[in-house]
C-alpha atoms as a PDB file:
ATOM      1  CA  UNK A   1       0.000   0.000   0.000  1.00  0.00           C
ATOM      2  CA  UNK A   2       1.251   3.475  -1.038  1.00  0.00           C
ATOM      3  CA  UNK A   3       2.046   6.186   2.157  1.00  0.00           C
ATOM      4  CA  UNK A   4      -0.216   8.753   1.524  1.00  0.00           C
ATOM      5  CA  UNK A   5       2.004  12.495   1.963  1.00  0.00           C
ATOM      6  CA  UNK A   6       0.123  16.135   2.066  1.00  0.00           C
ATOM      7  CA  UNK A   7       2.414  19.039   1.935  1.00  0.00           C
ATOM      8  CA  UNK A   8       0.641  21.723   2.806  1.00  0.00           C
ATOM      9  CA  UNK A   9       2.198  25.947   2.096  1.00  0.00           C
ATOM     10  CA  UNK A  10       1.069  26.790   5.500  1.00  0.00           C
ATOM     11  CA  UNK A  11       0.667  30.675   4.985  1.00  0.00           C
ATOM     12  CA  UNK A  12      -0.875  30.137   1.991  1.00  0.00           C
ATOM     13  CA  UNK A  13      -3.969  28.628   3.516  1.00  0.00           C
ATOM     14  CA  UNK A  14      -4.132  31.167   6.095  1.00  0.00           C
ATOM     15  CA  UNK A  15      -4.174  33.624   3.554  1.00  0.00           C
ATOM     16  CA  UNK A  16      -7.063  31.584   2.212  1.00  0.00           C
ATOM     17  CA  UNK A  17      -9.413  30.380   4.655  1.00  0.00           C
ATOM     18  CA  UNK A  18     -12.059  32.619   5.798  1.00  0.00           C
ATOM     19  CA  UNK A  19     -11.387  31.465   9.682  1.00  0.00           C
ATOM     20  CA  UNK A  20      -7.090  31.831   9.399  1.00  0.00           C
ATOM     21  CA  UNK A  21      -8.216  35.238   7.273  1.00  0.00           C
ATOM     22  CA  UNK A  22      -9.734  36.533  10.320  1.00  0.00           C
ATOM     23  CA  UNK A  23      -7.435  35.334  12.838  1.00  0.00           C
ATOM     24  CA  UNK A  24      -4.834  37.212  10.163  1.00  0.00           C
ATOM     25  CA  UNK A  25      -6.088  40.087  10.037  1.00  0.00           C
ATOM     26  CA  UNK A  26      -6.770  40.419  13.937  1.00  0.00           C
ATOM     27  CA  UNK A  27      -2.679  40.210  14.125  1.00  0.00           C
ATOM     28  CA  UNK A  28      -3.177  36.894  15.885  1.00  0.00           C
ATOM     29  CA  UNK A  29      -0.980  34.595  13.478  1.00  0.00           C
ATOM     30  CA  UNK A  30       0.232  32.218  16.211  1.00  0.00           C
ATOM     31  CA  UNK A  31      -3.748  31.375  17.141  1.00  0.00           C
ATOM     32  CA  UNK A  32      -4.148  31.181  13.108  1.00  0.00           C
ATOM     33  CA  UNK A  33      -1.222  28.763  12.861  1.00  0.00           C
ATOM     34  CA  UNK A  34      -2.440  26.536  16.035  1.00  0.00           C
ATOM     35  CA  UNK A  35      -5.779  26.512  14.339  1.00  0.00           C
ATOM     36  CA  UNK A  36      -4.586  24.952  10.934  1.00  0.00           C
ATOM     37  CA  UNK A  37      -2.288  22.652  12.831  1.00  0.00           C
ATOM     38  CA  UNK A  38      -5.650  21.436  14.885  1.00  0.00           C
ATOM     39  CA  UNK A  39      -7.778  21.120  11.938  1.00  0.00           C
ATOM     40  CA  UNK A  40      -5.069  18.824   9.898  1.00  0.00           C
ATOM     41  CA  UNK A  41      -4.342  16.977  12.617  1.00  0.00           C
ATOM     42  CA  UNK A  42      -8.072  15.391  12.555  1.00  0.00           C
ATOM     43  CA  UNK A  43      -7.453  15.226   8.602  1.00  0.00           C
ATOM     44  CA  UNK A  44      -4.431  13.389   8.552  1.00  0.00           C
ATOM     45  CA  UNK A  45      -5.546  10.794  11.149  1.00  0.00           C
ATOM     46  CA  UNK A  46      -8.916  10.571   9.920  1.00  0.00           C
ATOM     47  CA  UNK A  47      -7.683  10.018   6.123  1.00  0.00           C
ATOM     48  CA  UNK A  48      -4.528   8.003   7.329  1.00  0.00           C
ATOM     49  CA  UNK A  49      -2.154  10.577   5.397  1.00  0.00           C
ATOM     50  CA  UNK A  50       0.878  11.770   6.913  1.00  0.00           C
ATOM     51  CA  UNK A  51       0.297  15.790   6.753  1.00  0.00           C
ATOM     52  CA  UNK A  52       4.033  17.996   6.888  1.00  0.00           C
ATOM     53  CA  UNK A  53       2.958  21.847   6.887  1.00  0.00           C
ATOM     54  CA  UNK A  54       5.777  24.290   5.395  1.00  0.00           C
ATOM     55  CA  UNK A  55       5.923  28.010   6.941  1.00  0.00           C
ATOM     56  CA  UNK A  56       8.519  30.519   5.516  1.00  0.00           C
ATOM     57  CA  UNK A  57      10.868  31.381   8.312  1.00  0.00           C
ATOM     58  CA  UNK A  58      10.102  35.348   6.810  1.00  0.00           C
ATOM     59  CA  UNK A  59       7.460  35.373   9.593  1.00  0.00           C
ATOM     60  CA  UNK A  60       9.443  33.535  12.113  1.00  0.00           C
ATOM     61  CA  UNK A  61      12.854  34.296  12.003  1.00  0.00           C
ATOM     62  CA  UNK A  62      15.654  31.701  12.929  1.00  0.00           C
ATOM     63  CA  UNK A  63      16.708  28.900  11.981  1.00  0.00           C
ATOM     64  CA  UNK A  64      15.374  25.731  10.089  1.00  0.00           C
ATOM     65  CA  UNK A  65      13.170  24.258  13.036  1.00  0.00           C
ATOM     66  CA  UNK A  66      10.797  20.733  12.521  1.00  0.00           C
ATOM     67  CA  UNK A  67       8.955  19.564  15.082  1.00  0.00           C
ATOM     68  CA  UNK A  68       5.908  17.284  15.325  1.00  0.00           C
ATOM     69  CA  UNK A  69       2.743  18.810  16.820  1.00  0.00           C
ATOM     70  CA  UNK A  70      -0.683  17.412  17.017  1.00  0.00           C
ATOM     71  CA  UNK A  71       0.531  14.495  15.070  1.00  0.00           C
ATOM     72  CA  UNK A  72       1.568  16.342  12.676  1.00  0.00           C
ATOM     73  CA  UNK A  73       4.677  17.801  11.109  1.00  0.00           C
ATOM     74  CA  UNK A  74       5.552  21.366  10.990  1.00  0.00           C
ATOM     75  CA  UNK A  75       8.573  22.726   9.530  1.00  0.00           C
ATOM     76  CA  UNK A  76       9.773  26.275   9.567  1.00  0.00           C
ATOM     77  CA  UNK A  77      12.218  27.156   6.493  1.00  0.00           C
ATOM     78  CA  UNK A  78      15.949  28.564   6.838  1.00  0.00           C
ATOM     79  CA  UNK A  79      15.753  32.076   6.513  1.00  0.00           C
ATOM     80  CA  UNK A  80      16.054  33.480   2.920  1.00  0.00           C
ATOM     81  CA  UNK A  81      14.092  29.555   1.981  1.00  0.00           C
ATOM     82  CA  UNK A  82      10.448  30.037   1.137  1.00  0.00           C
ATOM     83  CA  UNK A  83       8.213  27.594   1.672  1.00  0.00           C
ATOM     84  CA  UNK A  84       7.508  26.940  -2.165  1.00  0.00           C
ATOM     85  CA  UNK A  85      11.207  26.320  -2.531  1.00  0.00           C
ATOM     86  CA  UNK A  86      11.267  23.515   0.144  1.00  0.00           C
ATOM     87  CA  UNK A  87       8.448  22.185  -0.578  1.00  0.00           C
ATOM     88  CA  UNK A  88       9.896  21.490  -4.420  1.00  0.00           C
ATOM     89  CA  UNK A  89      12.680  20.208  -3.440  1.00  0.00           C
ATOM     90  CA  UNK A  90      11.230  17.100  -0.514  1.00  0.00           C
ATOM     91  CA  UNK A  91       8.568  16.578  -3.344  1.00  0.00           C
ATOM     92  CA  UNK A  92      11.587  15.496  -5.761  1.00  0.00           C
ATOM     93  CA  UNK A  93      12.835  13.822  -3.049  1.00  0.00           C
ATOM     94  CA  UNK A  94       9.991  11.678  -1.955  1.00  0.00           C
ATOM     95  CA  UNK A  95       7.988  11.198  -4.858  1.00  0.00           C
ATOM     96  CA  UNK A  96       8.822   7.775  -4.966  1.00  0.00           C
ATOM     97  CA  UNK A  97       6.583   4.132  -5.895  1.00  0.00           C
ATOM     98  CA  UNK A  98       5.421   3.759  -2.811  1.00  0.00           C
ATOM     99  CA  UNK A  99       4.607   7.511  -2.163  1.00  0.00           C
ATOM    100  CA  UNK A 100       1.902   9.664  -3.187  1.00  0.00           C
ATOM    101  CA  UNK A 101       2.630  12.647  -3.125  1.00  0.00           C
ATOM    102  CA  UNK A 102      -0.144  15.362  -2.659  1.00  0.00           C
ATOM    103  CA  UNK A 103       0.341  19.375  -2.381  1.00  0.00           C
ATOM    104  CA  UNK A 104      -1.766  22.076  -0.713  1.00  0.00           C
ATOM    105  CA  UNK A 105      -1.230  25.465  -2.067  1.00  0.00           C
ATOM    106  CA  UNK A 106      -2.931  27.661  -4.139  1.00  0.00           C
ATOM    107  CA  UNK A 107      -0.283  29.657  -6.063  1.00  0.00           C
ATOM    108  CA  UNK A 108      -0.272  28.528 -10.141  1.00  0.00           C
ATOM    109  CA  UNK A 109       3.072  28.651 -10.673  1.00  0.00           C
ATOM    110  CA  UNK A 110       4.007  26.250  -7.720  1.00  0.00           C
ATOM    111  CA  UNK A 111       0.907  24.225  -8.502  1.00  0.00           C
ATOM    112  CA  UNK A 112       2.749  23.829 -11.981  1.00  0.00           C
ATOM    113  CA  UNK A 113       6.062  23.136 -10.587  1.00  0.00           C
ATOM    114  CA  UNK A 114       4.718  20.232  -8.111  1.00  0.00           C
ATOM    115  CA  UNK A 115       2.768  18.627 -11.557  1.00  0.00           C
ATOM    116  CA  UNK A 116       6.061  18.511 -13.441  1.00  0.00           C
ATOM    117  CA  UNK A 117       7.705  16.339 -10.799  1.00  0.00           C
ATOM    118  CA  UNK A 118       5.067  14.259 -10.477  1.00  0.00           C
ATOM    119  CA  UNK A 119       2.847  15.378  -7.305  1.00  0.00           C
ATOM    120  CA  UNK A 120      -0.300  15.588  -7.717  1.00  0.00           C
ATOM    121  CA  UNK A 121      -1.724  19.090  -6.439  1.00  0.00           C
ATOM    122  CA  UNK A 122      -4.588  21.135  -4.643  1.00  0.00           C
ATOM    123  CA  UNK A 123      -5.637  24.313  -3.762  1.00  0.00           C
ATOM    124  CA  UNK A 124      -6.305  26.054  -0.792  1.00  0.00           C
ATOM    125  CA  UNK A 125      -9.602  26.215  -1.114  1.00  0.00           C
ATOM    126  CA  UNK A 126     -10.046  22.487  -2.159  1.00  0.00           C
ATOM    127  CA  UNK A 127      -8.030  21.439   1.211  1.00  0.00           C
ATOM    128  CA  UNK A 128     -10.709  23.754   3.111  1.00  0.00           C
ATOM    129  CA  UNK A 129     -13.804  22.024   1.638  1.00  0.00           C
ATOM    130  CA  UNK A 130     -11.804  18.210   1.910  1.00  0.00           C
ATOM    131  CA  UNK A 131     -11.244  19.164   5.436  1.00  0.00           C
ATOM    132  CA  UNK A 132     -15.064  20.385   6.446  1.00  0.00           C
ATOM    133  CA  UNK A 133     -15.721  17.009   4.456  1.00  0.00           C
ATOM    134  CA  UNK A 134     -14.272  14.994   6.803  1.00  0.00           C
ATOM    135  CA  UNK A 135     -15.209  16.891   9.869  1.00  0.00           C
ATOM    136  CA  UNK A 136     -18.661  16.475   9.106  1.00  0.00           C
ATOM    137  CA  UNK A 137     -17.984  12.573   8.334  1.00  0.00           C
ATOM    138  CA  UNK A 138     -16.109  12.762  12.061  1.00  0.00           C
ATOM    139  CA  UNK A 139     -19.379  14.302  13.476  1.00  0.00           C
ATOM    140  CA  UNK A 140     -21.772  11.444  12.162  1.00  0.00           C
ATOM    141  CA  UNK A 141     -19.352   8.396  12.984  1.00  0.00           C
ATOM    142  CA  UNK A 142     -18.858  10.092  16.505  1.00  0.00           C
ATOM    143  CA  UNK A 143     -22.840  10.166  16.848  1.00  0.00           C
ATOM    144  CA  UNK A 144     -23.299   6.334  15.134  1.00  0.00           C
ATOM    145  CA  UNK A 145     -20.715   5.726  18.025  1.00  0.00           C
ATOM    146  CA  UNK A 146     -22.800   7.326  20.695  1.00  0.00           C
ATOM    147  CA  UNK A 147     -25.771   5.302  19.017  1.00  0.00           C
ATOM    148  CA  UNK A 148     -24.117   2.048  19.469  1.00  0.00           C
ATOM    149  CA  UNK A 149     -22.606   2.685  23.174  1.00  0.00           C
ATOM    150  CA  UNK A 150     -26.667   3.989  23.653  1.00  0.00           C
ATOM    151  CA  UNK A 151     -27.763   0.663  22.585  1.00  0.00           C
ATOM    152  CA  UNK A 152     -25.145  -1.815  24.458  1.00  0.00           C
ATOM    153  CA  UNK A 153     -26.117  -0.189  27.403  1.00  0.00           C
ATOM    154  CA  UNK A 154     -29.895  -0.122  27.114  1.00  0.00           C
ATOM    155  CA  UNK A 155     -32.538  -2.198  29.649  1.00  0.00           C
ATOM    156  CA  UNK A 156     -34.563  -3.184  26.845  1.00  0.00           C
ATOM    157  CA  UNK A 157     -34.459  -7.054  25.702  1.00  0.00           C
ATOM    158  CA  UNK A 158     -34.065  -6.928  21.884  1.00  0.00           C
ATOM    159  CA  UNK A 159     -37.390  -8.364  21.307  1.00  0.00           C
ATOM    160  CA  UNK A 160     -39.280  -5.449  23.756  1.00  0.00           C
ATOM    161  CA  UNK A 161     -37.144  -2.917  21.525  1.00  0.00           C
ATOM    162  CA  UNK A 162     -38.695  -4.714  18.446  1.00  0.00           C
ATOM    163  CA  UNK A 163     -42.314  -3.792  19.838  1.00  0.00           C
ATOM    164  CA  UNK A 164     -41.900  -0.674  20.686  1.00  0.00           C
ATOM    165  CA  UNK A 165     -40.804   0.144  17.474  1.00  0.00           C
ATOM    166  CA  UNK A 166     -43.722  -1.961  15.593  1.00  0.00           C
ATOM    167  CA  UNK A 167     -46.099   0.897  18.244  1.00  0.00           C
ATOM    168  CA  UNK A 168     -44.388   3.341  17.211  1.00  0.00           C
ATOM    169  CA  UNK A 169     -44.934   3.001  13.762  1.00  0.00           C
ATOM    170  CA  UNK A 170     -48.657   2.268  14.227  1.00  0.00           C
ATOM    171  CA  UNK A 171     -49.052   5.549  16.082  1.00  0.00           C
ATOM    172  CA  UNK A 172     -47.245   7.242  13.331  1.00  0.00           C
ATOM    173  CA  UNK A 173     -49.582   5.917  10.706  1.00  0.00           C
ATOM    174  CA  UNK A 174     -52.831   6.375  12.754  1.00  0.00           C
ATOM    175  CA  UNK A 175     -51.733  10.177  13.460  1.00  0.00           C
ATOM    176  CA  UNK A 176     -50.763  10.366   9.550  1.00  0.00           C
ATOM    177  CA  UNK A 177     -54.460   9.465   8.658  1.00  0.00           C
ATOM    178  CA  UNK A 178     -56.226  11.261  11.470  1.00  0.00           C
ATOM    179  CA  UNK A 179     -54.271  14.491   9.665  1.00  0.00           C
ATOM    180  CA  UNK A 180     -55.762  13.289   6.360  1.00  0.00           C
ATOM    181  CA  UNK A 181     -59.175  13.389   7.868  1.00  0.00           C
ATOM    182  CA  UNK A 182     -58.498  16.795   9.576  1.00  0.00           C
ATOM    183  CA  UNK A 183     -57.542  17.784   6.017  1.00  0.00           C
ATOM    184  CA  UNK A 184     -60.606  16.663   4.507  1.00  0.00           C
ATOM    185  CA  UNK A 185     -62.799  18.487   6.981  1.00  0.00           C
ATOM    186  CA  UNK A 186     -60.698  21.756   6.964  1.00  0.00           C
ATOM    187  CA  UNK A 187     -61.657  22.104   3.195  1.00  0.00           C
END
């Protein structure tokens, strides 16, 4: 089975999605960072990819730092290294056979760059809508869950379940035509 790899340009989707926009604009970058870096975290264990976000060190000076947070890997470039450039070059170093290679940013000309070497690519705003995707599936599993923890731990035999269902349908029906009749006189 292939290993599934996201890059994602970082700044780029904070320039991008409406929540990071605001957070942005409201000078609160670190909360803006933390937010993405929650938010792929549930992607990338909910999808099974490994997820490496790239931010340009132009907005955190210092050196090269990499460091795994929520699960996830975040690298900060060498000064003077944008994230585009790094990204380029681990793509053409890891898109191998048993790596697909997938990257999240939604400027054309690096979009281009990641095609030629193979990668396939996304933008911004397709990672956004992939990513509200999957926290809505997230939502409904963790409520099937609920369902089925409800149901282990109910009092009622599985037969006695069985007719209380079979009543409840027969009140639903009798109701259904009672409103029919209601109808009928109404008019």
């Amino acid at each position: 089975m292939k290993k599934e790899l996201l890059y994602v340009d970082g700044y780029n989707m904070i320039g991008a999605w409406p929540e990071l926009v605001k957070l942005k604009k409201l000078d609160k970058m670190s909360d803006a960072r933390d937010l993405l870096l929650h938010e792929l975290s549930n992607f990338s264990k909910y999808q099974g990819v490994e997820v490496r976000i790239v931010f340009d060190a132009q907005l955190v000076p210092g050196i090269q730092q990499r460091y795994d947070k929520y699960e996830v890997i975040v690298i900060f470039t060498n000064e003077g290294e944008t994230a585009d450039s790094y990204i380029e070059r681990s793509v053409g170093e890891e898109n191998l056979l048993m790596t697909n290679v997938t990257v999240a940013t939604s400027d054309l000309a690096e979009q281009w760059i990641i095609f030629q070497k193979g990668a396939a690519r996304m933008s911004a705003l397709e990672l956004y809508k992939d990513i509200n995707r999957v926290k809505k599936s997230i939502s409904v599993d963790a409520t099937l869950y609920r369902m089925q923890q409800y149901r282990r731990n109910s009092p009622l035999k599985e037969q006695d379940e069985k007719q209380l269902k079979n009543l409840y349908q027969q009140m639903i029906r009798a109701k259904s035509v009672e409103d029919k009749k209601n109808d009928h006189k109404c008019e």
